[in-house]
Structures are given as C-alpha cells and as structure tokens.
Protein backbone atom coordinates (compact mmCIF):
# COMPACT_ATOMS: atom_id res chain seq x y z
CA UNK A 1 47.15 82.20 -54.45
CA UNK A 2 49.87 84.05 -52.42
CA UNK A 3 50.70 82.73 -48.89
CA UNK A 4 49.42 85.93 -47.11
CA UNK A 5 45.86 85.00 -48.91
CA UNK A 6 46.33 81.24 -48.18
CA UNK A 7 47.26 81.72 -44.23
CA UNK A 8 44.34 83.86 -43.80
CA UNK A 9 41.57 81.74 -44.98
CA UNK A 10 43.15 78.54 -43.34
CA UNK A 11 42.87 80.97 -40.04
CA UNK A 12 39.38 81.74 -40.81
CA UNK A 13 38.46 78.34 -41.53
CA UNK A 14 39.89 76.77 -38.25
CA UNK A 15 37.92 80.15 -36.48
CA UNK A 16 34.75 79.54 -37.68
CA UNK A 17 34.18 75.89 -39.03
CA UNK A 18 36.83 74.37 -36.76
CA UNK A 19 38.55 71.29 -37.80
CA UNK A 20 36.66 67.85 -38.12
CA UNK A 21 38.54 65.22 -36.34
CA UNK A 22 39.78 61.82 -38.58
CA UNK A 23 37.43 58.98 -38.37
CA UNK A 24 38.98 56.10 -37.41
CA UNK A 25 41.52 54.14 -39.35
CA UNK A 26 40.45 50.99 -38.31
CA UNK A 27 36.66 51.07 -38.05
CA UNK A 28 36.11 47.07 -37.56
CA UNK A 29 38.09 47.47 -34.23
CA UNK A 30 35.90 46.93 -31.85
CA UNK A 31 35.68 46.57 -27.94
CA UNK A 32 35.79 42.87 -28.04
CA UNK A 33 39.28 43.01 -29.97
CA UNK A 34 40.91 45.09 -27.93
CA UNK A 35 39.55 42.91 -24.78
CA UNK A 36 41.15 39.89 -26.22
CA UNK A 37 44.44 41.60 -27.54
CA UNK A 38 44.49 42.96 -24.26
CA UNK A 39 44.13 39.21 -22.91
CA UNK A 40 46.52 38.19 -25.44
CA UNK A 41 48.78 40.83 -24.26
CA UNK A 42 48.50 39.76 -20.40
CA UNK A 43 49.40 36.75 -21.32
CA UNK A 44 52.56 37.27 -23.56
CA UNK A 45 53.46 39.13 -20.34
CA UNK A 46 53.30 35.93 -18.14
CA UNK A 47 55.28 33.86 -20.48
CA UNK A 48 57.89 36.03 -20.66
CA UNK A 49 58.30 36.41 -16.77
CA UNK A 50 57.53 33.08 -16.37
CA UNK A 51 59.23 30.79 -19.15
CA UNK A 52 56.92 27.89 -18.47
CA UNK A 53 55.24 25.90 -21.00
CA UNK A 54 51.79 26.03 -19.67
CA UNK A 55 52.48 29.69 -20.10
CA UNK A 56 53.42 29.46 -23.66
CA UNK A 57 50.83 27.21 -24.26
CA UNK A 58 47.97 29.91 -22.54
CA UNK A 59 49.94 32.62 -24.71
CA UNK A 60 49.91 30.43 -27.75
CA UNK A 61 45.68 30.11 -27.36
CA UNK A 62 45.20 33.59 -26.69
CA UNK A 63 47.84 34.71 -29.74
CA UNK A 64 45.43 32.39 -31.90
CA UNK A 65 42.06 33.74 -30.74
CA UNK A 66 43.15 37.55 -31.03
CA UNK A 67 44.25 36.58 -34.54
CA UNK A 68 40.91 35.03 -35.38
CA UNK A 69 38.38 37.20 -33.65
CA UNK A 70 40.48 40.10 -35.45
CA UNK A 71 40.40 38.40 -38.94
CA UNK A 72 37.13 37.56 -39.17
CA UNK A 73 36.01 41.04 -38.25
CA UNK A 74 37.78 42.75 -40.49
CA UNK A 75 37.20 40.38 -43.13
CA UNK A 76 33.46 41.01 -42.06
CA UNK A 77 33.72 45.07 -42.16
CA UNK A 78 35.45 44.79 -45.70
CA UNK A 79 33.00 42.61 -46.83
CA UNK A 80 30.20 45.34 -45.91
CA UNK A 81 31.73 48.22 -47.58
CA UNK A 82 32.65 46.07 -50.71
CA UNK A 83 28.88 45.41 -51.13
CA UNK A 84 28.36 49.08 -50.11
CA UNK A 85 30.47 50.39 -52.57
CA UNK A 86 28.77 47.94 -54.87
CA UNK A 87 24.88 49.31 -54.32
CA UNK A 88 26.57 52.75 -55.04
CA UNK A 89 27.46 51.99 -58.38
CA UNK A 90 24.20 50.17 -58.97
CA UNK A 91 22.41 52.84 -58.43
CA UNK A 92 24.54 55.15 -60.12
CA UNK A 93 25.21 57.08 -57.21
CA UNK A 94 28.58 58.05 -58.36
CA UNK A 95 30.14 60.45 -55.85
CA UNK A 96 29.27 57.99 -53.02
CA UNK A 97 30.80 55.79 -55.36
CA UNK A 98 33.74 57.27 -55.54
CA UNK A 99 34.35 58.11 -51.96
CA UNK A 100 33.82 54.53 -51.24
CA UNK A 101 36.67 53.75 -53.36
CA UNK A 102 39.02 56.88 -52.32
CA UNK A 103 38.36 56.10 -48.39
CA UNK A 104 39.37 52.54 -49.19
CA UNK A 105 42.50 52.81 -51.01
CA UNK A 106 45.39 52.17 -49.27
CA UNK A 107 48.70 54.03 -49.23
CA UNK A 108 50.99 53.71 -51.98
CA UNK A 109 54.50 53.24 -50.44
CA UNK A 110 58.41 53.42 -52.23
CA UNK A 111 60.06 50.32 -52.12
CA UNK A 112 62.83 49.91 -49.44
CA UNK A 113 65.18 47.77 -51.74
CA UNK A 114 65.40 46.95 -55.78
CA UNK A 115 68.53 45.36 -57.60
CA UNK A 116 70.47 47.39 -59.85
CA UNK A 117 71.17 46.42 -63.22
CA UNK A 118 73.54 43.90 -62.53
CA UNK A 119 71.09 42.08 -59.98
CA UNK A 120 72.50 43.55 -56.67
CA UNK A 121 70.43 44.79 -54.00
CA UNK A 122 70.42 48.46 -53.53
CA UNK A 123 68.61 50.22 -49.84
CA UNK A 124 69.50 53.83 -50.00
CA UNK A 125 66.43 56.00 -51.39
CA UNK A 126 68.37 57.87 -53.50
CA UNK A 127 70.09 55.09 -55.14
CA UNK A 128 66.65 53.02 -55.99
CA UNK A 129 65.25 56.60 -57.54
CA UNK A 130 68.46 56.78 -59.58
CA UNK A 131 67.76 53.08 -60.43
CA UNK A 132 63.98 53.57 -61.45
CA UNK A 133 65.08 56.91 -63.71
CA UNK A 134 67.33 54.49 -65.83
CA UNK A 135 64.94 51.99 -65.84
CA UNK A 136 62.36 53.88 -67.52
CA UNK A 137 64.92 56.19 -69.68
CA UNK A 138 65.47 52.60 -70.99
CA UNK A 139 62.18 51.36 -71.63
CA UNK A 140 60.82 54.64 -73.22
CA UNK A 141 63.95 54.67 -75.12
CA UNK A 142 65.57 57.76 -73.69
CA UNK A 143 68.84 58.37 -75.00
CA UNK A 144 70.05 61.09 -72.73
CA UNK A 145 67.70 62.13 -68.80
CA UNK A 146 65.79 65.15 -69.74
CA UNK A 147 66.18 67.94 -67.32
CA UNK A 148 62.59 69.50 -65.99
CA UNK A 149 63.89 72.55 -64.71
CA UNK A 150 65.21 73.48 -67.85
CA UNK A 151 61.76 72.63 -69.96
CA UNK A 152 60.14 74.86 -67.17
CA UNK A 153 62.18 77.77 -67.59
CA UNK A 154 61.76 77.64 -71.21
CA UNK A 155 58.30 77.56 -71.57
CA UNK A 156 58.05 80.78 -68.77
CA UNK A 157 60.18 82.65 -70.29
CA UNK A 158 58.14 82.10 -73.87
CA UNK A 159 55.03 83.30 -72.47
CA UNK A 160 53.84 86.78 -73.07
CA UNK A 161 53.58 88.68 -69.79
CA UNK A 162 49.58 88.54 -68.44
CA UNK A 163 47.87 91.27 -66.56
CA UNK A 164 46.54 90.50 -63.51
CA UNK A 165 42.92 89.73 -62.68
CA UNK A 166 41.01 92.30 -61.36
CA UNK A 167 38.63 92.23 -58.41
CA UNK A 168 35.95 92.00 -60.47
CA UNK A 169 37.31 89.08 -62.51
CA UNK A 170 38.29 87.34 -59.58
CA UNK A 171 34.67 87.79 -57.14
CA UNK A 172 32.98 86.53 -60.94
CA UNK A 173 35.30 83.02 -60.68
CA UNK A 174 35.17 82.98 -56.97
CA UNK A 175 31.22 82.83 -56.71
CA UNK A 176 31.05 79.88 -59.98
CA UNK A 177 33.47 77.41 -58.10
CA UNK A 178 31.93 74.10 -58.51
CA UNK A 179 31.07 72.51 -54.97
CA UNK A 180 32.93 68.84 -53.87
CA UNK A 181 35.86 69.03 -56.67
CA UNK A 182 39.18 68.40 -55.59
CA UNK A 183 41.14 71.15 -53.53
CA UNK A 184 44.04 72.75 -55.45
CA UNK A 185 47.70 73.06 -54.66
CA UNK A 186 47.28 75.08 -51.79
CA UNK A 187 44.64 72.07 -50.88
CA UNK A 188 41.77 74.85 -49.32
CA UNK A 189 38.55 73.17 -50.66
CA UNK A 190 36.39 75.46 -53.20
CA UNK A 191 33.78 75.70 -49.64
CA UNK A 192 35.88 77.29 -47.83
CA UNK A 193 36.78 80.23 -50.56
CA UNK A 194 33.37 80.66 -51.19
C-alpha cells in the first residue's frame, strides 16, 4: 500500500471514527492507593525537611502500608484476570482468550549489559547486538554472518515482473478481508479498509 493511500485512510479514520483513548495501564490503581502514596509521599517530605527520627519512623509506616495496600491489590486484580482468562479457555471462547493473554503480556525489553566471550561486561547497544550475532552464528554453526540485504536482492531480482492488480481485483480482496486479524505492515486494521 503506497503512503499517499496509507495517509489518507489514517485521515479518514481519525475524521470519522476518531481515536479510542488507551485504557489504563495500571487498572488495580485505585483511589485508595494513590491516597496513601500520596500520604506516603507527605511524609517522605517531612523527613527530609525535618531529619528526625519520629519522622523517619512515620515515613517508614507509611512507606510499608503504601507497599502493602499496593501489593495486595494488584496481586488481587491479577488474580481476577488469571481466572478470567481461565473461564475463557474453558469455554472455548478463544478470541477472548487470546486477548486476555495479549493485553497481559508484558514488554519484552534488550538487555542493558551481557559479557563478551571472554566474560567482560559489555553496555553499549551496539556492542551486545554484535555479541548476540556471534553467539548464535556459533550455536547454529555459522561459519561466516550471512548478509540479508544481499539474499533480498537476489531473490527480487529472480522474480518475473507481475502486473498490477486491477480495480476490480483489488474491490474483490478488499470486500473478503477477514474481520479482527492482525493489521499489516502499514498496521491499518482490515475495519478500517473496508
């Protein structure tokens, strides 16, 4: 999909549907844990004008509660959507089922540090991704890095040239998109073509 074709239904879309706000990352936060991280807060505050130990001690409490109160709800909410996610697959609801799962998952991060090969520590990103590439040349028993690039230009230039669609070809795949699949890499969602 071209990016004249792209920009224009993104436009459209944000016209007429508008965009639906993020729920909330953190939906066992509650009013009562910000109150008492608030408190907590406050307090933390006083200790550090004051320098007393009564004041640590009151911050101290209050560090404790937030901690607990904030624990045991999320522990609480989890608990909930585990056995949510559970009844889904029970009753073979499976695209509830999945969502559960995909709304759940947490985000996979790079690792800040690694060792190199002869066990010291390496920080900068580029160096770790240079570290991982040998790492797994190794293991899959890669004599020499193979270049991407290159494997993509060779297999291009091997096809045979295809026409275009025409408008006829393309209204006929447009109106059989399957509803809630995954966008594609221009991430519009099949609804919003259609």
């Amino acid at each position: 999909m071209g990016t004249d074709t792209k920009t224009a239904i993104v436009d459209a879309a944000r016209d007429v549907i508008q965009i639906q706000g993020t729920p909330p990352r953190n939906e066992w936060w509650d009013e009562e844990c910000k109150k008492i991280t608030q408190e907590k807060n406050e307090a933390r505050k006083k200790w550090l004008r004051l320098k007393t130990r009564i004041s640590w001690n009151t911050y101290f409490n209050k560090r404790n509660q937030a901690n607990k109160v904030c624990t045991q709800k999320k522990k609480k909410w989890l608990s909930n959507k585990i056995t949510q996610i559970e009844k889904y697959q029970r009753r073979t609801e499976n695209k509830k089922f999945f969502e559960g799962i995909q709304n759940y998952k947490q985000q996979v991060t790079l690792p800040i540090i690694c060792t190199d090969a002869e066990d010291n520590v390496i920080s900068q990103p580029d160096l770790i991704l240079e570290r991982w590439k040998d790492y797994f040349c190794k293991i899959l028993n890669i004599s020499e890095a193979i270049d991407v690039q290159t494997i993509i230009r060779e297999c291009t230039n091997n096809q045979p040239q295809i026409p275009l669609p025409s408008y006829n070809e393309i209204c006929f795949i447009i109106n059989n998109l399957k509803l809630n699949k995954a966008a594609g890499s221009d991430n519009n969602p099949t609804t919003i073509i259609q």
